[in-house]
C-alpha atoms as a PDB file:
ATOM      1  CA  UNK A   1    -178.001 105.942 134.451  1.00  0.00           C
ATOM      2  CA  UNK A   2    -179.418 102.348 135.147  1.00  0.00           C
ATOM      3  CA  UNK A   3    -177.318  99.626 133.888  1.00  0.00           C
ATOM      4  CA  UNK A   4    -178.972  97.397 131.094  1.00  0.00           C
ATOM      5  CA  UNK A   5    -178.337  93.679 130.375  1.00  0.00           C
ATOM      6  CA  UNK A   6    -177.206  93.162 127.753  1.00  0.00           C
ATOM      7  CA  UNK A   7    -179.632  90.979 125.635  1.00  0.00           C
ATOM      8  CA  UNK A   8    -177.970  87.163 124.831  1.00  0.00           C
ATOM      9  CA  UNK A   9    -177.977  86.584 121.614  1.00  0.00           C
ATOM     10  CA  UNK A  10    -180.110  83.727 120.627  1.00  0.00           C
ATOM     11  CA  UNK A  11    -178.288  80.158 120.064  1.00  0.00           C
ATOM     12  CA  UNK A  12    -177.858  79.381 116.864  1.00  0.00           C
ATOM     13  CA  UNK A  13    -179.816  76.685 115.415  1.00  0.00           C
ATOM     14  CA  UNK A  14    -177.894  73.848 114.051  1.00  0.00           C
ATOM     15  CA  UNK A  15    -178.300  73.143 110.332  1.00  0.00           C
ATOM     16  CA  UNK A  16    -180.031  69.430 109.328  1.00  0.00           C
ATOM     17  CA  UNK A  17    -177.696  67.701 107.138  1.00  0.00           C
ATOM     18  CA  UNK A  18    -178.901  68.124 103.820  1.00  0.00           C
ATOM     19  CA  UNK A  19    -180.989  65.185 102.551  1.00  0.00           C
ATOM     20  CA  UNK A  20    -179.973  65.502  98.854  1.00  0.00           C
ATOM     21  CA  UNK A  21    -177.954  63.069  97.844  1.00  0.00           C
ATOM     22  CA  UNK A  22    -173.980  63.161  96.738  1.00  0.00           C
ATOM     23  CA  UNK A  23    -173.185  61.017  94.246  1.00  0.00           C
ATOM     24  CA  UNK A  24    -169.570  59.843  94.783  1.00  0.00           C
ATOM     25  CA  UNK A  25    -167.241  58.117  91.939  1.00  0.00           C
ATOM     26  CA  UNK A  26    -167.243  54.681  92.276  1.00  0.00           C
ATOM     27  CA  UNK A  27    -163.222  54.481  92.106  1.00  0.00           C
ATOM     28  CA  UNK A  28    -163.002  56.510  94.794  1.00  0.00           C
ATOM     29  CA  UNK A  29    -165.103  54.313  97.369  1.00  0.00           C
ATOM     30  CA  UNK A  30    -163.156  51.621  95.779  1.00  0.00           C
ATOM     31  CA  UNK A  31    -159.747  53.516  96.908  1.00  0.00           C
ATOM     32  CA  UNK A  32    -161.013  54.886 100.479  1.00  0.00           C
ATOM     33  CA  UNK A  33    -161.923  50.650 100.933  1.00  0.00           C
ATOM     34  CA  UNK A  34    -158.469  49.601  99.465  1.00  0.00           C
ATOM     35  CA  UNK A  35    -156.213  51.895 101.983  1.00  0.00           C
ATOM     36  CA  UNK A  36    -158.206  51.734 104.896  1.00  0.00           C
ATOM     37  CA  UNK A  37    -158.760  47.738 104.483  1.00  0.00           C
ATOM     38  CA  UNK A  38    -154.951  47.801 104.523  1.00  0.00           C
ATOM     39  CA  UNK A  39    -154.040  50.107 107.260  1.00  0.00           C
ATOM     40  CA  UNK A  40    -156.442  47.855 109.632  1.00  0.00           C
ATOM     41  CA  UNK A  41    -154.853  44.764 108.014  1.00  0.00           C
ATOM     42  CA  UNK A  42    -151.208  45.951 109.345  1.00  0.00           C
ATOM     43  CA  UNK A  43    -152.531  46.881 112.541  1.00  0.00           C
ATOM     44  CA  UNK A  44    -154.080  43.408 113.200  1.00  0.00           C
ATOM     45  CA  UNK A  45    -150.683  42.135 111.699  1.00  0.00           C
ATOM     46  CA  UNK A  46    -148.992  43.918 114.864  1.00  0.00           C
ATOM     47  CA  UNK A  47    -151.589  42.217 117.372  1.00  0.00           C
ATOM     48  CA  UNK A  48    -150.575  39.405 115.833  1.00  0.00           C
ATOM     49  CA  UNK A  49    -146.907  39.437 115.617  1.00  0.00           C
ATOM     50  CA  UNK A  50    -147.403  40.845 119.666  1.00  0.00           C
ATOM     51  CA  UNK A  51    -149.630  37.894 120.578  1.00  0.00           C
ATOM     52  CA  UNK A  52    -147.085  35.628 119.028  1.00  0.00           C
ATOM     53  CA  UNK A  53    -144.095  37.274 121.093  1.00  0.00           C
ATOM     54  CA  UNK A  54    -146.719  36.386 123.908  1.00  0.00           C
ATOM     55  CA  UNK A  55    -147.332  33.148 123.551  1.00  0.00           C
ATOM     56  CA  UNK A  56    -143.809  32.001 123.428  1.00  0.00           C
ATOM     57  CA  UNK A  57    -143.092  33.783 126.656  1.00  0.00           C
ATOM     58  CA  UNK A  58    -146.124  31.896 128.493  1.00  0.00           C
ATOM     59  CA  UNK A  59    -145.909  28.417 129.854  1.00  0.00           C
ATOM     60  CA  UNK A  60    -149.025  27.605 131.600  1.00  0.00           C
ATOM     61  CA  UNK A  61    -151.776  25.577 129.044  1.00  0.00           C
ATOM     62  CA  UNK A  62    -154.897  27.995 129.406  1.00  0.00           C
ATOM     63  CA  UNK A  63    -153.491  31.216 129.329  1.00  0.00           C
ATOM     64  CA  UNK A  64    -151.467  29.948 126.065  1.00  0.00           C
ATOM     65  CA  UNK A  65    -154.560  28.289 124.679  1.00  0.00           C
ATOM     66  CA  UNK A  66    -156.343  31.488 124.681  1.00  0.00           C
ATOM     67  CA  UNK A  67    -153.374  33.896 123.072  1.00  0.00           C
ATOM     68  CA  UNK A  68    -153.686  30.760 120.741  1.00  0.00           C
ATOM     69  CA  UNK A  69    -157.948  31.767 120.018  1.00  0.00           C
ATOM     70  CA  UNK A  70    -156.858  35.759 120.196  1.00  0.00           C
ATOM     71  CA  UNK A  71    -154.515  34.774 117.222  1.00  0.00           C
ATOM     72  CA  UNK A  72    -157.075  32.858 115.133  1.00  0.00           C
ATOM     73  CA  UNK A  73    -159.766  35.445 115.807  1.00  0.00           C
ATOM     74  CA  UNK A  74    -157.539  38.253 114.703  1.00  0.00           C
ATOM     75  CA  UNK A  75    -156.896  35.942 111.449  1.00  0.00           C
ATOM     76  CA  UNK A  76    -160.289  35.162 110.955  1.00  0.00           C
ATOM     77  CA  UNK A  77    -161.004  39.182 110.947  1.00  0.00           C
ATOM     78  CA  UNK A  78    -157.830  39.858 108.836  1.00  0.00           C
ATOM     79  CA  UNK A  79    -159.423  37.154 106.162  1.00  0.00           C
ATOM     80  CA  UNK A  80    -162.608  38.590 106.185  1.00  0.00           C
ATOM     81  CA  UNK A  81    -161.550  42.361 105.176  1.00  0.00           C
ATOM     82  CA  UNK A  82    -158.772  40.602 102.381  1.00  0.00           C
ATOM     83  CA  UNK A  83    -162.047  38.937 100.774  1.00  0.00           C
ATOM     84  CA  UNK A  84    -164.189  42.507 101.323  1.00  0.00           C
ATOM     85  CA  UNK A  85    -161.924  44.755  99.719  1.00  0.00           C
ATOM     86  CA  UNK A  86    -160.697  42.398  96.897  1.00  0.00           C
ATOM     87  CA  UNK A  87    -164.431  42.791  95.837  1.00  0.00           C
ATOM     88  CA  UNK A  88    -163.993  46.279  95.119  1.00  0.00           C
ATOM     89  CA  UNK A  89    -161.401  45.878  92.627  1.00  0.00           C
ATOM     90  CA  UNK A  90    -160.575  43.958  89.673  1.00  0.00           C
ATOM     91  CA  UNK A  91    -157.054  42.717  88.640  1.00  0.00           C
ATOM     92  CA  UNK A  92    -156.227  42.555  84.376  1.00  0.00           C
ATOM     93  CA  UNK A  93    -157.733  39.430  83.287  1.00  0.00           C
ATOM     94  CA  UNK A  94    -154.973  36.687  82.534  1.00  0.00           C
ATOM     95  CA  UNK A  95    -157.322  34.349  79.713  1.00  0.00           C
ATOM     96  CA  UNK A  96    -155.784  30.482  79.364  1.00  0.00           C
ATOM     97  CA  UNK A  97    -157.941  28.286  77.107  1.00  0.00           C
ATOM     98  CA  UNK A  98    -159.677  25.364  78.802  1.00  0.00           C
ATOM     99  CA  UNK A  99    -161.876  22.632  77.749  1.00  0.00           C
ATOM    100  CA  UNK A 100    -165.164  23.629  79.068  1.00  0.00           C
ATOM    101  CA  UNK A 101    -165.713  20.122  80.667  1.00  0.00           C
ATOM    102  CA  UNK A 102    -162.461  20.199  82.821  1.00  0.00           C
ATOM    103  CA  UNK A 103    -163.128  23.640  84.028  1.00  0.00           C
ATOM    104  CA  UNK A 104    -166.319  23.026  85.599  1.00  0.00           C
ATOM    105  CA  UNK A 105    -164.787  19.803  87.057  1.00  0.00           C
ATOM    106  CA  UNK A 106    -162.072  22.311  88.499  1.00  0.00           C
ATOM    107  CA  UNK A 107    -164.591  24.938  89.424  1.00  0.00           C
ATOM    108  CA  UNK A 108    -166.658  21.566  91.608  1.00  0.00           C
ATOM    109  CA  UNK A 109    -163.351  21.096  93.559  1.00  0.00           C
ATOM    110  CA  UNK A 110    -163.202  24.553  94.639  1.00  0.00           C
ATOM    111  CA  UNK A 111    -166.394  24.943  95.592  1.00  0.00           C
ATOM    112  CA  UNK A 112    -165.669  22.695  98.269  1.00  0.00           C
ATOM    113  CA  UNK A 113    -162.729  24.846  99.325  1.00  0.00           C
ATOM    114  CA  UNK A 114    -164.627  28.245  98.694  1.00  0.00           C
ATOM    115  CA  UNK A 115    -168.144  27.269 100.654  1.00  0.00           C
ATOM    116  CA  UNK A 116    -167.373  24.489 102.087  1.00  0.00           C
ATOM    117  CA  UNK A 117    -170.768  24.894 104.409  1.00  0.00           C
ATOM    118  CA  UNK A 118    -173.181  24.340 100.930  1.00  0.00           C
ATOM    119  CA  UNK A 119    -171.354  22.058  98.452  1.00  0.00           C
ATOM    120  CA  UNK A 120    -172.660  19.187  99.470  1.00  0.00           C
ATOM    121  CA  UNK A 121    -176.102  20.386  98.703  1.00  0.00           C
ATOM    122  CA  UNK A 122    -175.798  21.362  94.696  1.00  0.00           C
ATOM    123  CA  UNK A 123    -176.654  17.884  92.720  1.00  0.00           C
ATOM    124  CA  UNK A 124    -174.983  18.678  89.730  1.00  0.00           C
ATOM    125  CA  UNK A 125    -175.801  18.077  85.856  1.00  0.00           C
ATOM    126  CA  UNK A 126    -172.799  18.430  83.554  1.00  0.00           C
ATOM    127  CA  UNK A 127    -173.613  18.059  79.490  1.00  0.00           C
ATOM    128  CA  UNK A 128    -170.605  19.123  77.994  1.00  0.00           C
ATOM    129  CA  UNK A 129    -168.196  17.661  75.170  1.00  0.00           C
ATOM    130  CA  UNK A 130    -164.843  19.503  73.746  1.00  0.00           C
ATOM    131  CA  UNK A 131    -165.731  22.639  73.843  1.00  0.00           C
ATOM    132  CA  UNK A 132    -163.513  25.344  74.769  1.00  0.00           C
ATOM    133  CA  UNK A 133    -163.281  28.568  76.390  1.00  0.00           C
ATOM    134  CA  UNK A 134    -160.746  31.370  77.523  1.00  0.00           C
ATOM    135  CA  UNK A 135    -161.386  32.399  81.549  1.00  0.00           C
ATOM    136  CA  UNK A 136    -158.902  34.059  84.098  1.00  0.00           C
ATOM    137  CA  UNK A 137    -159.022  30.443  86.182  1.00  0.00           C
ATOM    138  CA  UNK A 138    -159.221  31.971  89.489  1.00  0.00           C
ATOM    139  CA  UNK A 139    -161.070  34.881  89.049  1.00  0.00           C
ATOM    140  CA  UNK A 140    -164.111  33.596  87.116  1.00  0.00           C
ATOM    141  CA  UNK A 141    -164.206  30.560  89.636  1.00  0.00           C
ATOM    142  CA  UNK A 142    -164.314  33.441  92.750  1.00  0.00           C
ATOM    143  CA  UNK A 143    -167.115  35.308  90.821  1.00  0.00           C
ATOM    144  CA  UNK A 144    -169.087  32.329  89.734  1.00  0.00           C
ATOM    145  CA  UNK A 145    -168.922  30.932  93.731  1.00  0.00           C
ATOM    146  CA  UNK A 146    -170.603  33.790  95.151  1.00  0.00           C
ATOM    147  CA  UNK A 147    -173.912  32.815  93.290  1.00  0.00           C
ATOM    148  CA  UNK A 148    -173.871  29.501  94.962  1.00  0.00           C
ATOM    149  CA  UNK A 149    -172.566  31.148  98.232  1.00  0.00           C
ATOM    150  CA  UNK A 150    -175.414  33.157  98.124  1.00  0.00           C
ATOM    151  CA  UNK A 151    -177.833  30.441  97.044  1.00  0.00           C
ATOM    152  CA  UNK A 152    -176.508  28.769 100.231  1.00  0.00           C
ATOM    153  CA  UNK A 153    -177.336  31.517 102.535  1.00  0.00           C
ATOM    154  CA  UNK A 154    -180.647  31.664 101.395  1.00  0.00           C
ATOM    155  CA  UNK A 155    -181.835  28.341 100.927  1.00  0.00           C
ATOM    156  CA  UNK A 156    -185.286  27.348 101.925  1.00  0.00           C
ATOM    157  CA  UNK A 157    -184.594  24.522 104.547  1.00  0.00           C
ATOM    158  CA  UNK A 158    -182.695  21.391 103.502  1.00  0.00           C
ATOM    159  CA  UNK A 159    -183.820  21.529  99.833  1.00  0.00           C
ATOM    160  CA  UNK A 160    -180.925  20.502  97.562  1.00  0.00           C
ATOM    161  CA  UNK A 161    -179.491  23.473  95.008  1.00  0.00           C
ATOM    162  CA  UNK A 162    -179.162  22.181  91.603  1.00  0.00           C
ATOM    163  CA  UNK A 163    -176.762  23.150  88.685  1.00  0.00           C
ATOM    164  CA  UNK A 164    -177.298  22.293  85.365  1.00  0.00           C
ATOM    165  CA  UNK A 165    -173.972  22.735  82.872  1.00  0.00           C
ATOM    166  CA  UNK A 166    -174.311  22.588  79.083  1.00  0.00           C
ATOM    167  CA  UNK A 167    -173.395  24.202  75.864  1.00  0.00           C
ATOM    168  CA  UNK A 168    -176.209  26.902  74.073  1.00  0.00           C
ATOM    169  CA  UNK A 169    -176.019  28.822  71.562  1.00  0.00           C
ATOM    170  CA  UNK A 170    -171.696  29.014  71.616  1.00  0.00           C
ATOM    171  CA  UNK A 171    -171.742  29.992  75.140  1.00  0.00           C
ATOM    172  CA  UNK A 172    -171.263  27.773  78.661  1.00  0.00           C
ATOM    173  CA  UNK A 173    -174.302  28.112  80.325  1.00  0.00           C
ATOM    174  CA  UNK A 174    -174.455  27.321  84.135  1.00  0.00           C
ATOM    175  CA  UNK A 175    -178.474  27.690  85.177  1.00  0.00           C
ATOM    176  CA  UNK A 176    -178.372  27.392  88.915  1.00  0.00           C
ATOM    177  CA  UNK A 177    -182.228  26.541  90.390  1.00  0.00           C
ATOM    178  CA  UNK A 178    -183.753  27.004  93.606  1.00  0.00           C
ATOM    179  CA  UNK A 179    -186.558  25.608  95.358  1.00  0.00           C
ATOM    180  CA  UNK A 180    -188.240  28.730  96.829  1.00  0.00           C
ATOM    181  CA  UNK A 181    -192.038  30.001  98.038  1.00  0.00           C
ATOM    182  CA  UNK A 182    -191.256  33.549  97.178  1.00  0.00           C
ATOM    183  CA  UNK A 183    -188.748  36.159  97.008  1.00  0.00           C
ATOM    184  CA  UNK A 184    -188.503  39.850  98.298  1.00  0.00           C
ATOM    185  CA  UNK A 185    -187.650  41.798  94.937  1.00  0.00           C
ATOM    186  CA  UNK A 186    -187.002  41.324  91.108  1.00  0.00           C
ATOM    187  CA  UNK A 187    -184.141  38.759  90.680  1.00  0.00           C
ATOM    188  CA  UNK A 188    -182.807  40.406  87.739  1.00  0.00           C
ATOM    189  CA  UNK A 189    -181.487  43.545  89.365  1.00  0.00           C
ATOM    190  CA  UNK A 190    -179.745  41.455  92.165  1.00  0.00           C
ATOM    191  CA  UNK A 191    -176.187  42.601  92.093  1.00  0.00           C
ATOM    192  CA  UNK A 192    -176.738  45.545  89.712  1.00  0.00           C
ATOM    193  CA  UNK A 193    -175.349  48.090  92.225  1.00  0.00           C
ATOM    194  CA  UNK A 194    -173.242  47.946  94.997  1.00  0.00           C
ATOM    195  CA  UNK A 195    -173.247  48.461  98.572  1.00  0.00           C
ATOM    196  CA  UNK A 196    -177.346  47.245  98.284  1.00  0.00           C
ATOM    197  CA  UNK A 197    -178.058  44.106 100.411  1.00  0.00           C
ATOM    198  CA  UNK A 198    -181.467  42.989 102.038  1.00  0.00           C
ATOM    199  CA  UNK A 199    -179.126  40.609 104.626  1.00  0.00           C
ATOM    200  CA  UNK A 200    -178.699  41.859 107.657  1.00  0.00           C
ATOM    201  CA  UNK A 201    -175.214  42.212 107.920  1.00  0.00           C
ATOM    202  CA  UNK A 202    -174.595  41.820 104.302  1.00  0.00           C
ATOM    203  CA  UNK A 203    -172.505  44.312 102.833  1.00  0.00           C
ATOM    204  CA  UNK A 204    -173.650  44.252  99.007  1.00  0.00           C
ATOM    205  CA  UNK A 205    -170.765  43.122  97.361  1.00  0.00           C
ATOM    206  CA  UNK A 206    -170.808  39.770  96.477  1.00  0.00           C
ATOM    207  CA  UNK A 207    -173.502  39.610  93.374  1.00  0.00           C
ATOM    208  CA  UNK A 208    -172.068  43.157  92.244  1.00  0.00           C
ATOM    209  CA  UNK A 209    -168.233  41.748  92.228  1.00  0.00           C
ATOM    210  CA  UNK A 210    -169.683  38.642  90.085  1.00  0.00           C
ATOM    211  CA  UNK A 211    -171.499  40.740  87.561  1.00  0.00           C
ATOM    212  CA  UNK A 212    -167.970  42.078  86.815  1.00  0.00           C
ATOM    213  CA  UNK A 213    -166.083  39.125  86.854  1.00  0.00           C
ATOM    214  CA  UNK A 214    -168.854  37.632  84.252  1.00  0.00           C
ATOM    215  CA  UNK A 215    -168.354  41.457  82.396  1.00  0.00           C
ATOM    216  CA  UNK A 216    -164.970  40.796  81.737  1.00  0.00           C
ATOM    217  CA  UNK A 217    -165.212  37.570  80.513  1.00  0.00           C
ATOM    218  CA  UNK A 218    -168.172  38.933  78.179  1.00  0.00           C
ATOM    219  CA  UNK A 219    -170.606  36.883  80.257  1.00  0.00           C
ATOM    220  CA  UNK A 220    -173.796  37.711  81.135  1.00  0.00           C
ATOM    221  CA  UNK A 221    -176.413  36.581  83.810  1.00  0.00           C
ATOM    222  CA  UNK A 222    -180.212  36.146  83.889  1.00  0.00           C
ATOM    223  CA  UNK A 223    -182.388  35.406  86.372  1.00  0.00           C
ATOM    224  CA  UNK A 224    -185.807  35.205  86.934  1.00  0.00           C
ATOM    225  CA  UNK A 225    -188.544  33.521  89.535  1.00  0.00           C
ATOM    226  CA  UNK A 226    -191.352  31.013  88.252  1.00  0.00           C
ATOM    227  CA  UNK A 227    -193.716  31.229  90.705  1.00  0.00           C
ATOM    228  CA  UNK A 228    -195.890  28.153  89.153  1.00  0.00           C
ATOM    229  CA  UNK A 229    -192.876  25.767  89.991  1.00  0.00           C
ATOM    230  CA  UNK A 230    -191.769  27.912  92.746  1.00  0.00           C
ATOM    231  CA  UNK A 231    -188.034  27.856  91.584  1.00  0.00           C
ATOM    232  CA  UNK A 232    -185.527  30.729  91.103  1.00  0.00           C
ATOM    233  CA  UNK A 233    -183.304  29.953  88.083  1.00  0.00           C
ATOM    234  CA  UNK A 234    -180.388  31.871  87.283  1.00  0.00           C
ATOM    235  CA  UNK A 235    -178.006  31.598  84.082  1.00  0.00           C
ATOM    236  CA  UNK A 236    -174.682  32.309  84.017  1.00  0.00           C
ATOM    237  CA  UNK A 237    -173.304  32.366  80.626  1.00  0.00           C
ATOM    238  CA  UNK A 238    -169.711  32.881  78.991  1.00  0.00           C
ATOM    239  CA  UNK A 239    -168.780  32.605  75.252  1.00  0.00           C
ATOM    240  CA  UNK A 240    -166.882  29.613  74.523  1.00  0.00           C
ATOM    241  CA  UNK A 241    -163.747  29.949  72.668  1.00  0.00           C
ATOM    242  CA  UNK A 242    -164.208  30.960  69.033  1.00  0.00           C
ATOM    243  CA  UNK A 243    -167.648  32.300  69.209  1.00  0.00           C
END
């Protein structure tokens, strides 16, 4: 009988991913961020610590002047993912009752620590008395400076950024304004969800992470664009003590 050949059986066709979407809890992103944040934290530790053993052993100036850049780059990068993954997570709240006035004095200085690229340009109005209010110091002044970091990153040429302090309606009120033409989508969803930024390279943390800090503090923010005066104006408010 006449051999046959044997028919090949047809290549399998490789399944699309499926475009529906998964929706995954929140504190589980925030976990997968946390460990692997940390696990690439301890391995640039170990460059580090390597580069250091390194630099003791070499003696001539430019090879030692560059294990000296290595060591600041790998400390810049180290910096960078402390900052990204505290934005995922919250600590408890530690509330100590200051007088309104000298926390936004503090909260001036460290601007100038926090973004030191922009302070210079906010022209600052404080009307404020004796009032008082309970904040977690450090964490309120971290989520309040990434509006003005990110008022700073998108600021329409050398036009100043202005903050206006005052007492309304038993709550601090910080209305930050900007001089802009136009802007790209609704102010008052910026920061509403994470992980959604229209800057290239942004991540989409920053606003989101200072909605939370405000949450916790029962703050709340508003922001809207008047296109007449061509300004973007948003409020940050907090409830003074005893309201």
């Amino acid at each position: 009988m006449p051999k046959t050949t044997p028919t090949p059986s047809p290549t399998p066709t490789p399944t699309p991913p499926s475009s529906e979407e998964i929706a995954v809890p929140y504190p589980r992103i925030t976990g997968l961020v946390r460990q692997l944040t940390h696990d690439v934290r301890n391995g640039l530790n170990n460059i580090d610590l390597q580069s250091a053993y390194l630099q003791e052993m070499v003696t001539e100036p430019q090879p030692a002047a560059e294990l000296k850049r290595l060591r600041g780059m790998v400390a810049d990068t180290a910096k960078m993912l402390r900052e990204f993954s505290g934005r995922f997570w919250l600590p408890e709240p530690h509330f100590v009752t200051y007088t309104a006035r000298i926390f936004i004095e503090d909260f001036r200085q460290r601007i100038g620590k926090l973004v030191p690229e922009g302070a210079p340009a906010v022209r600052w109005t404080v009307n404020l008395r004796e009032e008082a209010l309970a904040v977690d110091l450090e964490m309120l002044s971290r989520g309040l400076a990434e509006y003005f970091r990110n008022a700073f990153e998108f600021r329409e040429g050398d036009r100043p950024v202005e903050a206006r302090v005052g007492a309304c309606d038993q709550r601090l009120a910080l209305d930050l304004i900007e001089s802009k033409a136009s802007v790209a989508s609704a102010p008052e969803t910026w920061g509403r969800e994470p992980l959604l930024s229209t800057r290239r390279g942004g991540f989409g943390m920053g606003l989101f992470f200072a909605r939370q800090v405000l949450r916790v503090h029962g703050g709340e923010v508003a922001a809207r664009f008047d296109p007449e005066a061509k300004q973007l104006i948003t409020r940050l408010s907090i409830p003074l003590d005893g309201a």
